[in-house]
Protein backbone atom coordinates (compact mmCIF):
# COMPACT_ATOMS: atom_id res chain seq x y z
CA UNK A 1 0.00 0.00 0.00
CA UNK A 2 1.14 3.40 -0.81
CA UNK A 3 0.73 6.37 1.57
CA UNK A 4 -1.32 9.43 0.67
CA UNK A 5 0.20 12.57 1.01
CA UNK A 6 -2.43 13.75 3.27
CA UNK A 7 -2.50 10.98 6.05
CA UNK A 8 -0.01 8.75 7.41
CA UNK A 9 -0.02 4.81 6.90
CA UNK A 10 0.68 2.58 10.13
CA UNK A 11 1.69 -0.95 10.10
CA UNK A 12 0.86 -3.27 12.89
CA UNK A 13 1.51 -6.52 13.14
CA UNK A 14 2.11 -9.53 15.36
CA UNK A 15 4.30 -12.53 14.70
CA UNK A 16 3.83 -15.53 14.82
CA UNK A 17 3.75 -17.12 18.59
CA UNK A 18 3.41 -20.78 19.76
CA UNK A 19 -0.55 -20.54 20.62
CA UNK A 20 -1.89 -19.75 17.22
CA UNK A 21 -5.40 -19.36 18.31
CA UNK A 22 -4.59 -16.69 20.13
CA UNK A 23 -5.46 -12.94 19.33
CA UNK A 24 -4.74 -9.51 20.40
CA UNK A 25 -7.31 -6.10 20.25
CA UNK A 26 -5.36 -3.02 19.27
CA UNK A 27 -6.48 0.29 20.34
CA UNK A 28 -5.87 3.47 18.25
CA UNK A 29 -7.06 7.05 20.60
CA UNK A 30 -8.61 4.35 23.06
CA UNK A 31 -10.91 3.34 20.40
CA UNK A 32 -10.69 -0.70 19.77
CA UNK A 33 -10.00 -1.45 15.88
CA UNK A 34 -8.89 -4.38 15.32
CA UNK A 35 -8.43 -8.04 16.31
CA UNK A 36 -4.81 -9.07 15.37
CA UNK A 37 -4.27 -12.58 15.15
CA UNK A 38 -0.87 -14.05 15.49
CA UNK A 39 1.01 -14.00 12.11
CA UNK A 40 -0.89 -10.85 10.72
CA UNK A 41 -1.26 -7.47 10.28
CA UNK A 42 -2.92 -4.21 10.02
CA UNK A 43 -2.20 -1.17 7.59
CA UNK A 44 -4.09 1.95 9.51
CA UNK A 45 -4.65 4.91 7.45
CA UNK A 46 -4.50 7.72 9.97
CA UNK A 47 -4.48 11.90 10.23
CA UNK A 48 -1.07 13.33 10.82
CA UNK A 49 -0.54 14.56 14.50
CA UNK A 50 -0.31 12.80 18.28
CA UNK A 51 -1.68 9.06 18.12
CA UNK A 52 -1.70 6.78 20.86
CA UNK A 53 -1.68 2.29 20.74
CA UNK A 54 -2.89 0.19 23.15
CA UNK A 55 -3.58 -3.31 23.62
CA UNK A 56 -5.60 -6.24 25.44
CA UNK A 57 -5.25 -9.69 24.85
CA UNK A 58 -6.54 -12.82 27.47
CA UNK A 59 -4.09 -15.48 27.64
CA UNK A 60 -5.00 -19.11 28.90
CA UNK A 61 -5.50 -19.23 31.88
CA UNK A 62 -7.28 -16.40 31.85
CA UNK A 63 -6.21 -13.29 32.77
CA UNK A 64 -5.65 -9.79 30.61
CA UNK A 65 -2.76 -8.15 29.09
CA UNK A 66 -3.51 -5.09 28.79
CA UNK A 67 -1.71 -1.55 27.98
CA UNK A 68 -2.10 1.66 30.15
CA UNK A 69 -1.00 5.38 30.19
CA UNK A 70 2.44 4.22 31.02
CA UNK A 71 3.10 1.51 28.81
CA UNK A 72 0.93 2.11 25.45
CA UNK A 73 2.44 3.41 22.13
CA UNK A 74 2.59 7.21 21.70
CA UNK A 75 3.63 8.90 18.16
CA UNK A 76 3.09 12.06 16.41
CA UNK A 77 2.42 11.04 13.00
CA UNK A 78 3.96 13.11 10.00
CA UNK A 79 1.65 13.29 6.58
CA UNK A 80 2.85 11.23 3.49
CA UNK A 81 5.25 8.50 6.21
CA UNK A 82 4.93 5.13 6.70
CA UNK A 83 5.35 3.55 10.26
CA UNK A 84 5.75 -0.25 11.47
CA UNK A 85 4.79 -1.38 15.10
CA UNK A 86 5.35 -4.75 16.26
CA UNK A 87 3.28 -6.16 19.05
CA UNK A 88 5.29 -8.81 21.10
CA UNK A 89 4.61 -11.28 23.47
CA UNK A 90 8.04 -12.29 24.37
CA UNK A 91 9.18 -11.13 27.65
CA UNK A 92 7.07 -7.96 28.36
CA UNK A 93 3.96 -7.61 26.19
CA UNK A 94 3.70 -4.25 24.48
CA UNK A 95 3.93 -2.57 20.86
CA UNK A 96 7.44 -1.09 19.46
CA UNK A 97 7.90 0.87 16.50
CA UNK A 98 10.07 -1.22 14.04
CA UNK A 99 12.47 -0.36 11.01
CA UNK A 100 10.12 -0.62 7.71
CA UNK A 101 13.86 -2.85 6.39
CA UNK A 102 13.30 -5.23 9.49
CA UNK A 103 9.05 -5.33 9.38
CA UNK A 104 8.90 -5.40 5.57
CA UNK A 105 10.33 -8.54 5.03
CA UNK A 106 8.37 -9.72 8.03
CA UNK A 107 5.00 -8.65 6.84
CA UNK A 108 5.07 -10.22 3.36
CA UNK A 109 5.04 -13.58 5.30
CA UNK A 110 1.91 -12.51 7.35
CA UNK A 111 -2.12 -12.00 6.28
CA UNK A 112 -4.22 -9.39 6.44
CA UNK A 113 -6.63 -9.07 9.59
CA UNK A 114 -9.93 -7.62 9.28
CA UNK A 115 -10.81 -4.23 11.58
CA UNK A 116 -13.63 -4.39 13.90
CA UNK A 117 -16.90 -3.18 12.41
């Protein structure tokens, strides 16, 4: 996908991890989008300015993951760039912005998920 001049285009994505069934919901401005699944990703289309990512995923046995003020994703998007966040369960869950030579090759492996509705 090619970025528009006029908004910025955000990649995020989730490798894959040994429980395949499981998924994680990514926030964008506390608003839930989408339900990543492990092995895919998300292209976001977004306004240029101050965005912020969050997460929540349940894990077996159940209890949350989730991201706070503290530990969720802040940016401040520029217009017409092109940004890669990786969310990773190894160690400490949370989302990292990525460089687009390390995610592309990554992503090409991985499938699309489908935002929230």
């Amino acid at each position: 996908m090619v970025c528009p001049s006029d908004k910025a285009l955000v990649y995020v994505y989730w490798g894959h991890w040994i429980v395949h069934l499981n998924t994680v919901e990514i926030y964008v401005n506390n608003e839930k989008r989408i339900r990543l699944h492990t092995g895919g990703y998300y292209p976001f289309l977004l306004d240029a300015g101050p965005v912020t990512f969050g997460y929540w995923q349940w894990l077996i046995p159940p209890y949350p993951i989730f991201s706070n003020d503290k530990n969720s994703l802040k940016l401040t998007l520029e217009a017409g760039k092109t940004y890669y966040l990786a969310y990773d369960r190894y160690g400490v869950a949370g989302l990292t912005q990525i460089d687009a030579s390390i995610a592309e090759n990554k992503i090409k492996n991985y499938t699309l998920s489908q935002e929230l509705k």
